[in-house]
N, C-alpha and C. Protein backbone atom coordinates (compact mmCIF):
# COMPACT_ATOMS: atom_id res chain seq x y z
N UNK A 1 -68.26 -19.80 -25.64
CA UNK A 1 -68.02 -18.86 -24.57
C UNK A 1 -67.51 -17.56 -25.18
N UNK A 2 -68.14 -16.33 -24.61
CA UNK A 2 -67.56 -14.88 -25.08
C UNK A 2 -66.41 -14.94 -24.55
N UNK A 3 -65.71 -14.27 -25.35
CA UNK A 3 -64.38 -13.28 -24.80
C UNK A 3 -64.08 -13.10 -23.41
N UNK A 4 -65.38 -11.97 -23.30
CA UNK A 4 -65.06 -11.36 -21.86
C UNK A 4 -65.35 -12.63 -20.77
N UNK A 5 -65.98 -13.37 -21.15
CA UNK A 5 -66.50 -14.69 -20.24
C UNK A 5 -65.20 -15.26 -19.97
N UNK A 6 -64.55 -15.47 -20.91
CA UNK A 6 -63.08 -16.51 -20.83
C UNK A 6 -62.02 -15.74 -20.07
N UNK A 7 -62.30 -14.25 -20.63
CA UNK A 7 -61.02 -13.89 -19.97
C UNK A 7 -61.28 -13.50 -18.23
N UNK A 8 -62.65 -13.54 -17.86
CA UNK A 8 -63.37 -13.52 -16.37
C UNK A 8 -62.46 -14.63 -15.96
N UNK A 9 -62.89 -15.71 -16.62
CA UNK A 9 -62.28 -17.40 -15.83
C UNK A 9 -61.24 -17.37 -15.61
N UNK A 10 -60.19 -17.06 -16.81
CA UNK A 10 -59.19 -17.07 -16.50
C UNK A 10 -58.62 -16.39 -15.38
N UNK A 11 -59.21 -14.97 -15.74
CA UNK A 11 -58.58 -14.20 -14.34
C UNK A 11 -58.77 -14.62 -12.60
N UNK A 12 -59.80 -15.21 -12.71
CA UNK A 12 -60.29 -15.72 -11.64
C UNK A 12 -59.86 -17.24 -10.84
N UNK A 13 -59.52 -17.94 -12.50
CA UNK A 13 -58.08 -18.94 -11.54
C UNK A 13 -56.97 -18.55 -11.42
N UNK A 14 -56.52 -17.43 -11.99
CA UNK A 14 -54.93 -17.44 -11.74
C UNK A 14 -55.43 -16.09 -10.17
N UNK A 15 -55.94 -15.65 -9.91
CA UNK A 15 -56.14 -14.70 -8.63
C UNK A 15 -56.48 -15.47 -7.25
N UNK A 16 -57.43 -17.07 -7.35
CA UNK A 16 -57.67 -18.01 -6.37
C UNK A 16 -56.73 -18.37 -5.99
N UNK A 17 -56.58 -18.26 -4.44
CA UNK A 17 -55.04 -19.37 -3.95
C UNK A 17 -55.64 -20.63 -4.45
N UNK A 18 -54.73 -21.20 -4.63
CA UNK A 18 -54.61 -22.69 -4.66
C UNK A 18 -54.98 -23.42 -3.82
N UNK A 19 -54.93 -23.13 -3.01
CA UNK A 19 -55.26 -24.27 -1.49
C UNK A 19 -56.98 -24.06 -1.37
N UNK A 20 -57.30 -23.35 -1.68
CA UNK A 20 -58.90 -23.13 -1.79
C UNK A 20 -59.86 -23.53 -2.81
N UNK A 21 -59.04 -23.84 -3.71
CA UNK A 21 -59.94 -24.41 -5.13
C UNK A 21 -60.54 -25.63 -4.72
N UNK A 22 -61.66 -26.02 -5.16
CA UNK A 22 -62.66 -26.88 -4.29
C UNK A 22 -61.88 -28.32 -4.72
N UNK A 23 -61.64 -29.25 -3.53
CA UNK A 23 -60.72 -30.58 -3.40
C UNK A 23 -62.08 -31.36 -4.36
N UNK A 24 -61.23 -32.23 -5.28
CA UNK A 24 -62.63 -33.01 -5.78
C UNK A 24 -63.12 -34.18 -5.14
N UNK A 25 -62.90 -34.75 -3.74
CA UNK A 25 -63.11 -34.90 -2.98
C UNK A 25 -63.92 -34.23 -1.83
N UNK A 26 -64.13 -33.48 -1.96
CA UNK A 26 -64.60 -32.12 -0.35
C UNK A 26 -64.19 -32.35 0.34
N UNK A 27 -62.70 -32.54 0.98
CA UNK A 27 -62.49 -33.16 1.95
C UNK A 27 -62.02 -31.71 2.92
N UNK A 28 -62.69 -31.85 3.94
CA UNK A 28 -62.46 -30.81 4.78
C UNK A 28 -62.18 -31.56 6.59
N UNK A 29 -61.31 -31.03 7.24
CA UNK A 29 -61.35 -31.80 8.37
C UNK A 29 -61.64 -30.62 9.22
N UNK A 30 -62.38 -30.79 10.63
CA UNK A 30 -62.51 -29.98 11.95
C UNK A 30 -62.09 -30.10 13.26
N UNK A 31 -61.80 -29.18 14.09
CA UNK A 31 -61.40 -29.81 15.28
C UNK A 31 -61.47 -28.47 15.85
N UNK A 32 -61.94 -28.59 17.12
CA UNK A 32 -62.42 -27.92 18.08
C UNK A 32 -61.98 -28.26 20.04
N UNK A 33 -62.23 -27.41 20.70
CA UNK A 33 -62.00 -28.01 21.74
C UNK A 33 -62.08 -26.22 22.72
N UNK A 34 -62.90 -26.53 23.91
CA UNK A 34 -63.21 -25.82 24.60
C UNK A 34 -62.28 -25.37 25.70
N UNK A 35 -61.71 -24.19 25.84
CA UNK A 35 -60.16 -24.03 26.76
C UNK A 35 -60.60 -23.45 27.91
N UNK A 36 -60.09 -23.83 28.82
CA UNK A 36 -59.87 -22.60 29.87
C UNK A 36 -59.11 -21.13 29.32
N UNK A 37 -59.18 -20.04 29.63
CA UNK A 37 -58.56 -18.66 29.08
C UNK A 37 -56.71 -18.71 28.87
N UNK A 38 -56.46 -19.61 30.04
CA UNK A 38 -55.16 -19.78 29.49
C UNK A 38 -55.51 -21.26 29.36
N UNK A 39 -54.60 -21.81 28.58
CA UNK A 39 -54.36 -23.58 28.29
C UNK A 39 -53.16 -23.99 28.27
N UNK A 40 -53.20 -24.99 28.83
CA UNK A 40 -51.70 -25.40 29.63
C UNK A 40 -51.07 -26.05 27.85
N UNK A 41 -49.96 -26.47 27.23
CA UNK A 41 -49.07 -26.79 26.70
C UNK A 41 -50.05 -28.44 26.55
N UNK A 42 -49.88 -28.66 25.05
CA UNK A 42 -50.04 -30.31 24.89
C UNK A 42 -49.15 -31.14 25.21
N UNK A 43 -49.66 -31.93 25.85
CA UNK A 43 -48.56 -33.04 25.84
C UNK A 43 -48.48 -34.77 25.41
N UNK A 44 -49.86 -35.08 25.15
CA UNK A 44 -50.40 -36.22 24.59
C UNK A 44 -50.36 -35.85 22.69
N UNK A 45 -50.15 -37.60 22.32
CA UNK A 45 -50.31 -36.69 20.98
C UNK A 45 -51.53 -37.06 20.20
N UNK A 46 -51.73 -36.01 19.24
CA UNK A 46 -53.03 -36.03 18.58
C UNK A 46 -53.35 -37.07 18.23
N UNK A 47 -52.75 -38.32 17.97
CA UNK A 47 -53.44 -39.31 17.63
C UNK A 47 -53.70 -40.73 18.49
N UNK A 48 -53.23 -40.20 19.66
CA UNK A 48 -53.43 -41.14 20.69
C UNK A 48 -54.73 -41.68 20.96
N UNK A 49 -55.05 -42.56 21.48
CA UNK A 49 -56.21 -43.33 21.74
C UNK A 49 -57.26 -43.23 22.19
N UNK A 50 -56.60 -42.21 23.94
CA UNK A 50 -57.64 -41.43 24.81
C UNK A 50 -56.75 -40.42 24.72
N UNK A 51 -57.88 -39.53 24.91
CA UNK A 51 -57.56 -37.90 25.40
C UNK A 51 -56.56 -37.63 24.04
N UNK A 52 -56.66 -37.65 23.02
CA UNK A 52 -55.83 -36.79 22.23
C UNK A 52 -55.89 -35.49 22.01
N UNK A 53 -55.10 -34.64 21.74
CA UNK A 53 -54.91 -33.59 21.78
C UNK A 53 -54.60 -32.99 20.02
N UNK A 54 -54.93 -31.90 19.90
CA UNK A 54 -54.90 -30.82 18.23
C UNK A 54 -55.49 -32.01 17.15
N UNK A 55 -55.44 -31.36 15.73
CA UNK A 55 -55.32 -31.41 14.75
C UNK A 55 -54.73 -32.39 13.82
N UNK A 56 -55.11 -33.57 13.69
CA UNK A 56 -54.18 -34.28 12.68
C UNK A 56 -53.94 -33.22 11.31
N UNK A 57 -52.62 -33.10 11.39
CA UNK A 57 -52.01 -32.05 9.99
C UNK A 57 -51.42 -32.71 8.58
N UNK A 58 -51.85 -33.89 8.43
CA UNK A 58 -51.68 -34.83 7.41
C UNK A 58 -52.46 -34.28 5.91
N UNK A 59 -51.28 -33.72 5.12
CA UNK A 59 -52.14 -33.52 3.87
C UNK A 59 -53.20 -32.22 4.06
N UNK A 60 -53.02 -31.46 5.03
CA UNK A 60 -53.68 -29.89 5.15
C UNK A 60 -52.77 -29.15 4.01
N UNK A 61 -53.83 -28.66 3.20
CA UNK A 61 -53.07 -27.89 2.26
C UNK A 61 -53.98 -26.17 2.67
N UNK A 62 -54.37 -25.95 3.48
CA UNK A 62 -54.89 -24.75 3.89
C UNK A 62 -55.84 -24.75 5.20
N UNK A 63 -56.06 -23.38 5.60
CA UNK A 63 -56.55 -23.82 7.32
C UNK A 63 -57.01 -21.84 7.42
N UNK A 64 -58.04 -21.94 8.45
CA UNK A 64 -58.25 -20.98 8.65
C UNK A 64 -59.07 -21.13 10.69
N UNK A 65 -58.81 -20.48 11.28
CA UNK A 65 -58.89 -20.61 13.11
C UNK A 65 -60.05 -19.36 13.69
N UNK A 66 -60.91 -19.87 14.42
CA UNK A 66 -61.80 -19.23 14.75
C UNK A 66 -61.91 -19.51 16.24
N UNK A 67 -61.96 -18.14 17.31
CA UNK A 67 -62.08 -18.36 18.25
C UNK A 67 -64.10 -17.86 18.75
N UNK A 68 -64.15 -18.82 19.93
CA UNK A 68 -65.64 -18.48 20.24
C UNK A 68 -65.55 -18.29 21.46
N UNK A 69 -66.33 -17.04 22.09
CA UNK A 69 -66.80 -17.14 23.94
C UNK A 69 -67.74 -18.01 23.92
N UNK A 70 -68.25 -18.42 25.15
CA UNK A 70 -69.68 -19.33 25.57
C UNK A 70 -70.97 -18.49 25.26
N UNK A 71 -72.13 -19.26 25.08
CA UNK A 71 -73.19 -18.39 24.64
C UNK A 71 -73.90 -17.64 25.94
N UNK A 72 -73.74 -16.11 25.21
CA UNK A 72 -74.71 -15.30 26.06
C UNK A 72 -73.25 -14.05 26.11
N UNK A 73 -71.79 -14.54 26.11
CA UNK A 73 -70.76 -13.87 26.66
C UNK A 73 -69.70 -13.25 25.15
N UNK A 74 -69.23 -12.44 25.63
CA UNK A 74 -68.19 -11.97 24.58
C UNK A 74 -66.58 -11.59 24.80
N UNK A 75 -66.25 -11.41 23.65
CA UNK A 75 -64.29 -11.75 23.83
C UNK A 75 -64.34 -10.00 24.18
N UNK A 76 -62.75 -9.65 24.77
CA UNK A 76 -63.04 -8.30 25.17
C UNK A 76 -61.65 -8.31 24.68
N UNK A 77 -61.31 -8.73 23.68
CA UNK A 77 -60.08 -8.19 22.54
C UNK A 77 -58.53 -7.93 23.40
N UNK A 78 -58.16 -9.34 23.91
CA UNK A 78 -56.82 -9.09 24.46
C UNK A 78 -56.33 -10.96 24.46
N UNK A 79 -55.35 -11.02 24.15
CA UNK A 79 -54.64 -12.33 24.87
C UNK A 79 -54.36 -12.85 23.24
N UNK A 80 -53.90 -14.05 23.02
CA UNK A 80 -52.99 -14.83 22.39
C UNK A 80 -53.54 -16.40 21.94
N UNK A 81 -53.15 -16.88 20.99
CA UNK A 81 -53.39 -18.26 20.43
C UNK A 81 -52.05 -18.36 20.11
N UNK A 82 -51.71 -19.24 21.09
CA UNK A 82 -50.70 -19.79 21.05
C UNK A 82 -50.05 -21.61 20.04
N UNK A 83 -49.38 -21.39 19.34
CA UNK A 83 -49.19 -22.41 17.97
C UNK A 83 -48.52 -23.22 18.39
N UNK A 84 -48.74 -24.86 19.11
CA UNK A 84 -47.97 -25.83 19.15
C UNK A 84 -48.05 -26.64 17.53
N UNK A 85 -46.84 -27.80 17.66
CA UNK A 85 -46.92 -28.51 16.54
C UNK A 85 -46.64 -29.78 16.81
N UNK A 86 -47.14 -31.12 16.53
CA UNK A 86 -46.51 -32.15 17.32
C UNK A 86 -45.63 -32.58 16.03
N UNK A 87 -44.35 -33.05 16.34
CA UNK A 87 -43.66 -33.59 15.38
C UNK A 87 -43.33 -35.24 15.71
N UNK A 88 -44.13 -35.81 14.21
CA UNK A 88 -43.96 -37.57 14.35
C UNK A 88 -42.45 -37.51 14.88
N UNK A 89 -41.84 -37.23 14.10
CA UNK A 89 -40.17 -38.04 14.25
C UNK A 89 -39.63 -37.56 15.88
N UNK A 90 -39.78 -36.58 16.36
CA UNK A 90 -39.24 -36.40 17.70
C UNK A 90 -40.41 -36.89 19.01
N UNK A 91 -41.40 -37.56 18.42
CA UNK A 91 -42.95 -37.97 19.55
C UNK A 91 -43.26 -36.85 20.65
N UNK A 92 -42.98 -35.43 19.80
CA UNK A 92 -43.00 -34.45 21.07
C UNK A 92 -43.93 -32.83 20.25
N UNK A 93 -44.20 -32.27 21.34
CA UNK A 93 -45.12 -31.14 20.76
C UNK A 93 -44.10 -29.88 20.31
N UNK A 94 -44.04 -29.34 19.74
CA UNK A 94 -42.79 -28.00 19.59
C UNK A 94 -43.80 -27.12 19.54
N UNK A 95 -43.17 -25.83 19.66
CA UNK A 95 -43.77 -23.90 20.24
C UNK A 95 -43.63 -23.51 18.46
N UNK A 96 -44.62 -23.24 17.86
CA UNK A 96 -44.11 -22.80 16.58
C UNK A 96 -44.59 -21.00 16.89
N UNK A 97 -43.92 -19.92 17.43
CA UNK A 97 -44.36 -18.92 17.69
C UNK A 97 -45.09 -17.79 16.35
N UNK A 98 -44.15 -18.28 15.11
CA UNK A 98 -44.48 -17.60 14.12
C UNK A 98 -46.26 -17.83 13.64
N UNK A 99 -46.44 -19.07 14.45
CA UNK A 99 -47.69 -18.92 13.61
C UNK A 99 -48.88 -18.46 14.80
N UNK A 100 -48.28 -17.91 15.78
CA UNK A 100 -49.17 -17.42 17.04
C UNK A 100 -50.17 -16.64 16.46
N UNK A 101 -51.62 -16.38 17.28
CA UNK A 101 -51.97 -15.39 16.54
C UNK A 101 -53.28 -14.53 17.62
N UNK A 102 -52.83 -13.14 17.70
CA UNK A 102 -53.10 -12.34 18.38
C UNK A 102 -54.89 -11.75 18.62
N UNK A 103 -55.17 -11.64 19.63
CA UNK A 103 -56.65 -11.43 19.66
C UNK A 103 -56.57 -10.02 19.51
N UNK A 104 -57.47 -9.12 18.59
CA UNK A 104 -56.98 -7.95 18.34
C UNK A 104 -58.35 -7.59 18.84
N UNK A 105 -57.54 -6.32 19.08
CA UNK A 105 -59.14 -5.06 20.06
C UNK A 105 -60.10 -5.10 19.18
N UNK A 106 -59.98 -5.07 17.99
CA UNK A 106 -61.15 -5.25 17.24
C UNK A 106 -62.44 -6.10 17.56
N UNK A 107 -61.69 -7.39 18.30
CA UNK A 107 -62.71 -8.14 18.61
C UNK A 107 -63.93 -8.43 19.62
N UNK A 108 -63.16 -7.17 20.14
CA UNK A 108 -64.14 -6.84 21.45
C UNK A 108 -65.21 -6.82 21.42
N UNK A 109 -66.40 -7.08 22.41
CA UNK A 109 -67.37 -6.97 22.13
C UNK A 109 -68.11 -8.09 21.23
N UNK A 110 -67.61 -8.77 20.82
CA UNK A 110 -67.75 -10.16 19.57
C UNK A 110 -67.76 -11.52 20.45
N UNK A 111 -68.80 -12.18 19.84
CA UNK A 111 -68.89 -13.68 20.76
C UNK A 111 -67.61 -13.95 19.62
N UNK A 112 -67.63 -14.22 18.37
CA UNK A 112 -67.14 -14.93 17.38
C UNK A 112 -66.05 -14.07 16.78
N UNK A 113 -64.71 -14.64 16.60
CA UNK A 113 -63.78 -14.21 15.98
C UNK A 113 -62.99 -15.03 14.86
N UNK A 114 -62.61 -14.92 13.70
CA UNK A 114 -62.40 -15.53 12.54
C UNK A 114 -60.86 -14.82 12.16
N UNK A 115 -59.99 -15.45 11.97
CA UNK A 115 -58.43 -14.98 11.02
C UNK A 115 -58.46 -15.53 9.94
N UNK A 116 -58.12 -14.70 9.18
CA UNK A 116 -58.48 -15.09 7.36
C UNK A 116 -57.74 -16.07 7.34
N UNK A 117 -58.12 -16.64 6.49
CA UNK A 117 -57.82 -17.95 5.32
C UNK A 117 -55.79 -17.56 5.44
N UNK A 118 -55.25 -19.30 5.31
CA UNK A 118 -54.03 -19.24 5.69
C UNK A 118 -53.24 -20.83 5.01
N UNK A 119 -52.42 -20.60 3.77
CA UNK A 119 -51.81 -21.55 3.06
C UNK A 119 -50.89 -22.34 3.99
N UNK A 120 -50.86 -23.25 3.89
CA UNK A 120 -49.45 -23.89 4.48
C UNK A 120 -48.74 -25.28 3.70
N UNK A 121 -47.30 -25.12 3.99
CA UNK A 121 -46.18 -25.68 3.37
C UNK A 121 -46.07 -27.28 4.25
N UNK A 122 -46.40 -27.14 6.07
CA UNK A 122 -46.58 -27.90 6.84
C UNK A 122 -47.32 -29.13 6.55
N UNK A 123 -47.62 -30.51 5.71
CA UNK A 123 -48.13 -31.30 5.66
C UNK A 123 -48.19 -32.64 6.86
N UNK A 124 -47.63 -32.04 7.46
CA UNK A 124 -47.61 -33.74 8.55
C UNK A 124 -47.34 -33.54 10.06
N UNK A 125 -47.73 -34.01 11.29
CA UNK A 125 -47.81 -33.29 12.25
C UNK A 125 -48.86 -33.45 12.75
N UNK A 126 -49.27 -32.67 13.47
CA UNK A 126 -50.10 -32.54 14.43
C UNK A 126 -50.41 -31.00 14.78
N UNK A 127 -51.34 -30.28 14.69
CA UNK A 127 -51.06 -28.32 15.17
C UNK A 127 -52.19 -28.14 16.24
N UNK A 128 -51.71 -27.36 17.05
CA UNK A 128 -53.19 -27.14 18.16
C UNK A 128 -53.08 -25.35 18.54
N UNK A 129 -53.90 -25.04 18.78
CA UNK A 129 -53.67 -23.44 18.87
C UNK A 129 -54.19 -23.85 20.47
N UNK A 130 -53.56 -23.07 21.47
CA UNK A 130 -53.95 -22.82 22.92
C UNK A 130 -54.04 -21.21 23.17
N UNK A 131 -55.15 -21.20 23.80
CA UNK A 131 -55.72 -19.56 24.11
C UNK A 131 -54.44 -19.29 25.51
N UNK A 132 -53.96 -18.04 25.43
CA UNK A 132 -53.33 -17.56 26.52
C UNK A 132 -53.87 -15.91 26.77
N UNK A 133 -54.21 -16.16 28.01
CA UNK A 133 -54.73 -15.07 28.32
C UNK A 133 -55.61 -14.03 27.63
N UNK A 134 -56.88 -15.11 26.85
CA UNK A 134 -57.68 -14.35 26.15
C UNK A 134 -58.31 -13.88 27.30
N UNK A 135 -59.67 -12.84 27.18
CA UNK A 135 -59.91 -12.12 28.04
C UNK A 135 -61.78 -12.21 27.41
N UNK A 136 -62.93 -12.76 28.31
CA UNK A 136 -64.04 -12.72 27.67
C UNK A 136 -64.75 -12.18 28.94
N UNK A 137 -66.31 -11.88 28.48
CA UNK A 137 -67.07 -11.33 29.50
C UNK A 137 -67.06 -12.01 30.81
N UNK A 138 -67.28 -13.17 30.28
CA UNK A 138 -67.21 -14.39 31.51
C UNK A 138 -67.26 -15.88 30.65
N UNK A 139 -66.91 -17.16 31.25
CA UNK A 139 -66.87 -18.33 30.80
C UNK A 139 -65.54 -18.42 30.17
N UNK A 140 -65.67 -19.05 29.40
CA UNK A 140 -64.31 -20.14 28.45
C UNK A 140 -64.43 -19.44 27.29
N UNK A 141 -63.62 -20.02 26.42
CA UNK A 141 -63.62 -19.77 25.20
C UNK A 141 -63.45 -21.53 24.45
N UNK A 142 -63.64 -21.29 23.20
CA UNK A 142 -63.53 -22.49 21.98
C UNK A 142 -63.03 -22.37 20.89
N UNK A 143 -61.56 -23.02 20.50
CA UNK A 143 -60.57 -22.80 19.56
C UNK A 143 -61.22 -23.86 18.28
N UNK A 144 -61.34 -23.69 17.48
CA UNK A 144 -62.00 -24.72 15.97
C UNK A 144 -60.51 -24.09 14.89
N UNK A 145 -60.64 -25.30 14.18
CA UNK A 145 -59.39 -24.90 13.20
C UNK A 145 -60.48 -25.85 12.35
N UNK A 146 -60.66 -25.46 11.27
CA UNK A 146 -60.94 -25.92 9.74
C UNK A 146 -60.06 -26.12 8.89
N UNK A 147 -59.39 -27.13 8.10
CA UNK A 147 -58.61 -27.12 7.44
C UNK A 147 -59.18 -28.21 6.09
N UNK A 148 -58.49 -27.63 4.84
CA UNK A 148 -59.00 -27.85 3.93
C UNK A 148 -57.36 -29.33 3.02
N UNK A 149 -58.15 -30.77 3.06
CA UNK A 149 -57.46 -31.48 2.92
C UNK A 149 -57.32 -31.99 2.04
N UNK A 150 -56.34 -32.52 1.09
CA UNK A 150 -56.34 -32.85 -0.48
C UNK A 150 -54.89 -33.41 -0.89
N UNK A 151 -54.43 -33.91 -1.96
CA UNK A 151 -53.01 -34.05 -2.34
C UNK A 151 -52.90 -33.04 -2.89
N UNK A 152 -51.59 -32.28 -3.08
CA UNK A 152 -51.21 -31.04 -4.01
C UNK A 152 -51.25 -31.18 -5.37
């Protein structure tokens, strides 16, 4: 290998987050779920039997959230994703506000909206994002969280 080749690689793992370097496994998990514009608060938990609710957060070492209108319709860049978390030890959902995340005017006009790539410290749990008062041409919207799963 040249020089400049090695010192490319190198630079290029120490600049990759970590949570993105390909699992040697591929293990990637999805979850999706179609909201009304506002969505009421979880209250079942994600791993319940029927009707579960968010994200198993077991071993997520990174995650990135994409909101969608229905086909034919578009987001008109207003309202909120709102961050529950279910916590095993208390069997209850908690408000994590810090990780809320805002529909920005930008998105207007857009069936499809994407928030960059996002590390987390959170391994265990349960996470569900609920739309509040997003705002689309007409119809629903659809919250998907991708998260990228692995041991550290």
């Amino acid at each position: 290998m040249t020089r400049p080749a090695l010192l490319l690689l190198l630079f290029a793992a120490f600049v990759a987050p970590p949570c993105f370097a390909q699992d040697p496994t591929g293990s990637v998990r999805r979850w999706s779920e179609a909201q009304a514009l506002t969505r009421a608060a979880p209250t079942a938990s994600c791993l319940a039997a029927a009707s579960p609710e968010g994200m198993d957060w077991r071993n997520v070492r990174g995650f990135y959230v994409r909101l969608e209108a229905d086909t034919g319709q578009t987001l008109s860049g207003a309202g909120t994703l709102r961050a529950y978390r279910y916590d095993f030890s208390g069997a209850a959902w908690v408000r994590v506000a810090e990780l809320d995340l805002t529909v920005p005017a930008g998105a207007s006009g857009l069936r499809r909206y994407a928030y960059g790539d996002r590390v987390t410290v959170m391994r265990s749990g349960c996470v569900l994002y609920a739309a509040d008062g997003v705002t689309v041409s007409g119809g629903t919207v659809t919250v998907y969280i991708t998260a990228w799963v692995g041991a550290a």
